[in-house]
C-alpha atoms as a PDB file:
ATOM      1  CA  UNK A   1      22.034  40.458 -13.749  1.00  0.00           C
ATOM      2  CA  UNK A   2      19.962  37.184 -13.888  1.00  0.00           C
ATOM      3  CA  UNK A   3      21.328  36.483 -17.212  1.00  0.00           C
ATOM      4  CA  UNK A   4      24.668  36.844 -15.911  1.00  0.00           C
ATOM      5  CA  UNK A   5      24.325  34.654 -13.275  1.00  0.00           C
ATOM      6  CA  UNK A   6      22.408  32.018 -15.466  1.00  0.00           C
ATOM      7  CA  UNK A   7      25.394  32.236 -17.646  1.00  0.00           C
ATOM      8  CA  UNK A   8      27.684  31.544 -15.278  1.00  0.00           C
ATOM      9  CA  UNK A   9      26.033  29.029 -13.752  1.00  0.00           C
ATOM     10  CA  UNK A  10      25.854  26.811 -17.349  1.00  0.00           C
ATOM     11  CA  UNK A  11      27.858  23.905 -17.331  1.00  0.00           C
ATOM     12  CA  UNK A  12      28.048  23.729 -13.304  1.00  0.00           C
ATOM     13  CA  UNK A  13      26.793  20.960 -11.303  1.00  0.00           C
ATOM     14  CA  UNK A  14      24.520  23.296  -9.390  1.00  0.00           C
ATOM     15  CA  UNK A  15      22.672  21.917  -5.966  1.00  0.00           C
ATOM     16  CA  UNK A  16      21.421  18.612  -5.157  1.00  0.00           C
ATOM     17  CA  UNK A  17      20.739  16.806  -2.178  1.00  0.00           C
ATOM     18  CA  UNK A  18      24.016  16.590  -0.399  1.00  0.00           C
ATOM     19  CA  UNK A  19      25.247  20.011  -0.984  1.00  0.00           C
ATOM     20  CA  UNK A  20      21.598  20.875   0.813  1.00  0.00           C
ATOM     21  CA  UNK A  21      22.829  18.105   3.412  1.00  0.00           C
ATOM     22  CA  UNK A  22      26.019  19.903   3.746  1.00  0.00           C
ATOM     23  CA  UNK A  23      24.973  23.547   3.863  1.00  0.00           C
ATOM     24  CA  UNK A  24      22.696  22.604   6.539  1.00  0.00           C
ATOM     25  CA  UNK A  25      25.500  20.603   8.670  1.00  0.00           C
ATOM     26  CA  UNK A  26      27.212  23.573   8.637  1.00  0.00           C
ATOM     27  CA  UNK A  27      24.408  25.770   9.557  1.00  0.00           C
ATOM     28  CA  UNK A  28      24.444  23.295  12.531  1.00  0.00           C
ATOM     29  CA  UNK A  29      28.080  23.534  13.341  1.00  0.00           C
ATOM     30  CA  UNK A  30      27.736  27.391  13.490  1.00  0.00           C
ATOM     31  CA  UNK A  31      25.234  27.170  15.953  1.00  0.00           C
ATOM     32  CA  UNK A  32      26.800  24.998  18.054  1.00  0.00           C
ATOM     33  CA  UNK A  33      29.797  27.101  17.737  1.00  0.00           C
ATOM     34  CA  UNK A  34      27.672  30.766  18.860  1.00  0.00           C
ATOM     35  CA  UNK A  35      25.747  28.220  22.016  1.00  0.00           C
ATOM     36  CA  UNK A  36      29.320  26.625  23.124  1.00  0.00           C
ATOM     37  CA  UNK A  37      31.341  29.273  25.184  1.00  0.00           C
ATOM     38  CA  UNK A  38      34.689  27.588  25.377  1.00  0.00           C
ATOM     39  CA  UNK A  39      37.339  28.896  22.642  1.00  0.00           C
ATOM     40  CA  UNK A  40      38.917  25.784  21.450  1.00  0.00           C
ATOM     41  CA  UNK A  41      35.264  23.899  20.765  1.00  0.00           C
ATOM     42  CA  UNK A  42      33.776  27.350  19.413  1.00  0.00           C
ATOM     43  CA  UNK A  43      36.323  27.554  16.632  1.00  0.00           C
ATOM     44  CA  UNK A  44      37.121  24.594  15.823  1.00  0.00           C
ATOM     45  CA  UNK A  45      33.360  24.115  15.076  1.00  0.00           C
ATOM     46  CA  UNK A  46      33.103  27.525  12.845  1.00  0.00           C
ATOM     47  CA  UNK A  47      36.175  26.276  11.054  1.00  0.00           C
ATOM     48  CA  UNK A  48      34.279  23.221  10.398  1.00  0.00           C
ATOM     49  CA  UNK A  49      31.781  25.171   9.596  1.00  0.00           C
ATOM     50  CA  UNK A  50      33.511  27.218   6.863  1.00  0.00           C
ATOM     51  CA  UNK A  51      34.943  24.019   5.514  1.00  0.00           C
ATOM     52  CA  UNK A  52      31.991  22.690   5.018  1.00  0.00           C
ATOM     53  CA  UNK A  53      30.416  25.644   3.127  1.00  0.00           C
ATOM     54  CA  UNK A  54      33.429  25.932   1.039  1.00  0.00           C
ATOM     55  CA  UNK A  55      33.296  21.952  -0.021  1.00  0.00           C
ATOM     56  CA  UNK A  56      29.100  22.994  -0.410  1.00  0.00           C
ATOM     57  CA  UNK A  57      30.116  25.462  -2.991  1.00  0.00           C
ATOM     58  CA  UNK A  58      32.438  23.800  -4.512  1.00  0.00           C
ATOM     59  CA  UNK A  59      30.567  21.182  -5.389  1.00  0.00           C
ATOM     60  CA  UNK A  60      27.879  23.448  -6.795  1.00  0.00           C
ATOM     61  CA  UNK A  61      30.486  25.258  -8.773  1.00  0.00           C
ATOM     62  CA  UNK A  62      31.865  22.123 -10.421  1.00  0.00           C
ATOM     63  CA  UNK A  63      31.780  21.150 -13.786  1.00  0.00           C
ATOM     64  CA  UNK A  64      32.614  17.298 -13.171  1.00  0.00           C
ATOM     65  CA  UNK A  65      28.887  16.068 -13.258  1.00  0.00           C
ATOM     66  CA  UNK A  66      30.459  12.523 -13.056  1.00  0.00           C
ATOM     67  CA  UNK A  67      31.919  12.666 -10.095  1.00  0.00           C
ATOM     68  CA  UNK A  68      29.344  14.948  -7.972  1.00  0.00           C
ATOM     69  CA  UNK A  69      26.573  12.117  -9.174  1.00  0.00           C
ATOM     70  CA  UNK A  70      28.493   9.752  -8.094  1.00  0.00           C
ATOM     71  CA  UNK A  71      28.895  11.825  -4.997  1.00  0.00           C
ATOM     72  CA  UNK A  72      25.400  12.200  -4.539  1.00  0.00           C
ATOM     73  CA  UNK A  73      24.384   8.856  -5.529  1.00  0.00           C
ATOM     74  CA  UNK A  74      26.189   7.428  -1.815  1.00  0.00           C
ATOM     75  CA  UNK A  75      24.424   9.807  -0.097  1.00  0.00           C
ATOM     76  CA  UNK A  76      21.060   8.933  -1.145  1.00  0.00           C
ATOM     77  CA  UNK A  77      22.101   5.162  -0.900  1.00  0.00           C
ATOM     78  CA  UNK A  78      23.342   5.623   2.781  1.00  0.00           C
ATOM     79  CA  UNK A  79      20.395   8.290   3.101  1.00  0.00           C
ATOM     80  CA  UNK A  80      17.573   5.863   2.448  1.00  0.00           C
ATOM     81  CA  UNK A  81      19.176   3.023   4.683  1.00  0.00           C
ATOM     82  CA  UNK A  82      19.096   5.178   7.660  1.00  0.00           C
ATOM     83  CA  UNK A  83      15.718   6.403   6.882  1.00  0.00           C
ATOM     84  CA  UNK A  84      14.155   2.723   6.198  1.00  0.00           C
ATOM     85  CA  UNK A  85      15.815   1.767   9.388  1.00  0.00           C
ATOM     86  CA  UNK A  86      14.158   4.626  11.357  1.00  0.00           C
ATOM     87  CA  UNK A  87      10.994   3.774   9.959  1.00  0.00           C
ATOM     88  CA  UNK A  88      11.211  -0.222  10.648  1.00  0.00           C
ATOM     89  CA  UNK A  89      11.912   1.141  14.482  1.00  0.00           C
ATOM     90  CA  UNK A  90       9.249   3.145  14.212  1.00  0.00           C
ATOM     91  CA  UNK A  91       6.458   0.717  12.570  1.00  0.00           C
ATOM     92  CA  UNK A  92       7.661  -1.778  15.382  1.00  0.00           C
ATOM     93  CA  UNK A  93       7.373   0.122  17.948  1.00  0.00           C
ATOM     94  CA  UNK A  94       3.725   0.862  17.026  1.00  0.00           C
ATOM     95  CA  UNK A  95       2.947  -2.760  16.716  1.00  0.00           C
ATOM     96  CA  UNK A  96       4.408  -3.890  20.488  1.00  0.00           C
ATOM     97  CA  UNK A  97       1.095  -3.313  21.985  1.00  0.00           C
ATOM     98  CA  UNK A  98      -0.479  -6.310  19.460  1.00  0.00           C
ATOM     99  CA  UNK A  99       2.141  -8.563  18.520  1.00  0.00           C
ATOM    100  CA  UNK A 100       5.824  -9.240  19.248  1.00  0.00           C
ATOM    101  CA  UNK A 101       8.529  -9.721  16.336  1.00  0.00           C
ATOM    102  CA  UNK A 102      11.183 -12.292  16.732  1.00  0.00           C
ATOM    103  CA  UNK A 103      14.296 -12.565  14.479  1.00  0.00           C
ATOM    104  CA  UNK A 104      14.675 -16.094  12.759  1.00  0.00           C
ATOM    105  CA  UNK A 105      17.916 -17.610  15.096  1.00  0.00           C
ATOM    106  CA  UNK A 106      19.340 -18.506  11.605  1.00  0.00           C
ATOM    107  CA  UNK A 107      18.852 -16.069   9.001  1.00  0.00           C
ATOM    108  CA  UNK A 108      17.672 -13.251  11.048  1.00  0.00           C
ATOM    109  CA  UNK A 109      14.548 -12.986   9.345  1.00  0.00           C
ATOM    110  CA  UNK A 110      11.891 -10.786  11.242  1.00  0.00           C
ATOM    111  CA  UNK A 111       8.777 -12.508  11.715  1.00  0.00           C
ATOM    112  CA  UNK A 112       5.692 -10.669  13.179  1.00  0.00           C
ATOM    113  CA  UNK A 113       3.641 -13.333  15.733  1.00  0.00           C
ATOM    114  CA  UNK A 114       0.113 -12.226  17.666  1.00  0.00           C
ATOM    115  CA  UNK A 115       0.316 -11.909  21.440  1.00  0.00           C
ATOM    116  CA  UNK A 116      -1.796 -13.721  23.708  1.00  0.00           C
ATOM    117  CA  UNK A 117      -1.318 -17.040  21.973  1.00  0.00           C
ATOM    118  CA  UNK A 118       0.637 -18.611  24.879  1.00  0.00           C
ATOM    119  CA  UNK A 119       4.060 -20.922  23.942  1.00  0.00           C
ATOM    120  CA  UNK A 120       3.964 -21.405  19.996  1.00  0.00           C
ATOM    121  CA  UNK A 121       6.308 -23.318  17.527  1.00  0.00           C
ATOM    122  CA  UNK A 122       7.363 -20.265  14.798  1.00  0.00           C
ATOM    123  CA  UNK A 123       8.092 -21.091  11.066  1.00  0.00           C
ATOM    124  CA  UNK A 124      10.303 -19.234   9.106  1.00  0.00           C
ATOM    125  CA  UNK A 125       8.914 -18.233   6.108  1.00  0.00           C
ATOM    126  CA  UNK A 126      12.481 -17.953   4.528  1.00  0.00           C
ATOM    127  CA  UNK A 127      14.159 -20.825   5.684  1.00  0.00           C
ATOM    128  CA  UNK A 128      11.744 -22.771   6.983  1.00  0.00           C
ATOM    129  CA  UNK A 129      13.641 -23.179  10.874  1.00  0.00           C
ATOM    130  CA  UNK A 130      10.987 -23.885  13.523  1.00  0.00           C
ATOM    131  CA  UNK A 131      11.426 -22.751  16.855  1.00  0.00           C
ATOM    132  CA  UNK A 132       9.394 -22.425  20.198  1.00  0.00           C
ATOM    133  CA  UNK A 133       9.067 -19.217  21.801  1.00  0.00           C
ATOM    134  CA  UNK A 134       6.589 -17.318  23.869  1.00  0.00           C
ATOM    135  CA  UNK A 135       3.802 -15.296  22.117  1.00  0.00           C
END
């Protein structure tokens, strides 16, 4: 049986990230569905939910490597801006007790200044703008 299965499976794309992102969406969806009572929201969620295991499969199933790359590659791309924008939130947020961050009024550069330094002239180190504000 195992060698059947490896068989069939030669030549297919097989799983990657987003069909793991996908899978789990509709995992979601199907939950929601079961927790929401009202008819029209529970099925339209479990038929997004079957969609979205059906598109899951078939992009494990397929033999266009190309394409499901490709695929793959936006999600990772649009994957890792989300997550380096949590974590810039996050790593500011941390620092607000010790220093404030200002954006650079002209090319939005963020610059990290100590607090408790009283009314201070700022220097961008990417454009070089100076400006006054409170530390």
């Amino acid at each position: 049986m195992r060698e059947r299965l490896a068989r069939f499976m030669q030549g297919r794309y097989g799983v990657d990230q987003f069909s793991n992102f996908i899978i789990i969406m509709a995992l979601v969806s199907m939950v929601v569905g079961f927790i929401i009572r009202i008819p029209l929201v529970a099925g339209l969620t479990n038929l997004l939910s079957v969609a979205l295991v059906i598109y899951a499969y078939f992009r494990i199933l397929s033999k266009n490597h190309y394409k499901r790359y490709a695929e793959n590659e936006k999600y990772m791309k649009l994957h890792n801006r989300v997550k380096f924008f949590i974590e810039c939130k996050k790593s500011h947020m941390e620092q607000r007790k010790t220093h404030h961050i200002y954006k650079c009024p002209k090319c939005r550069q963020c610059i990290r200044v100590p607090r408790g330094k009283g009314r201070i002239a700022i220097t961008c180190p990417k454009c070089s703008t100076e400006f006054i504000k409170r530390s």
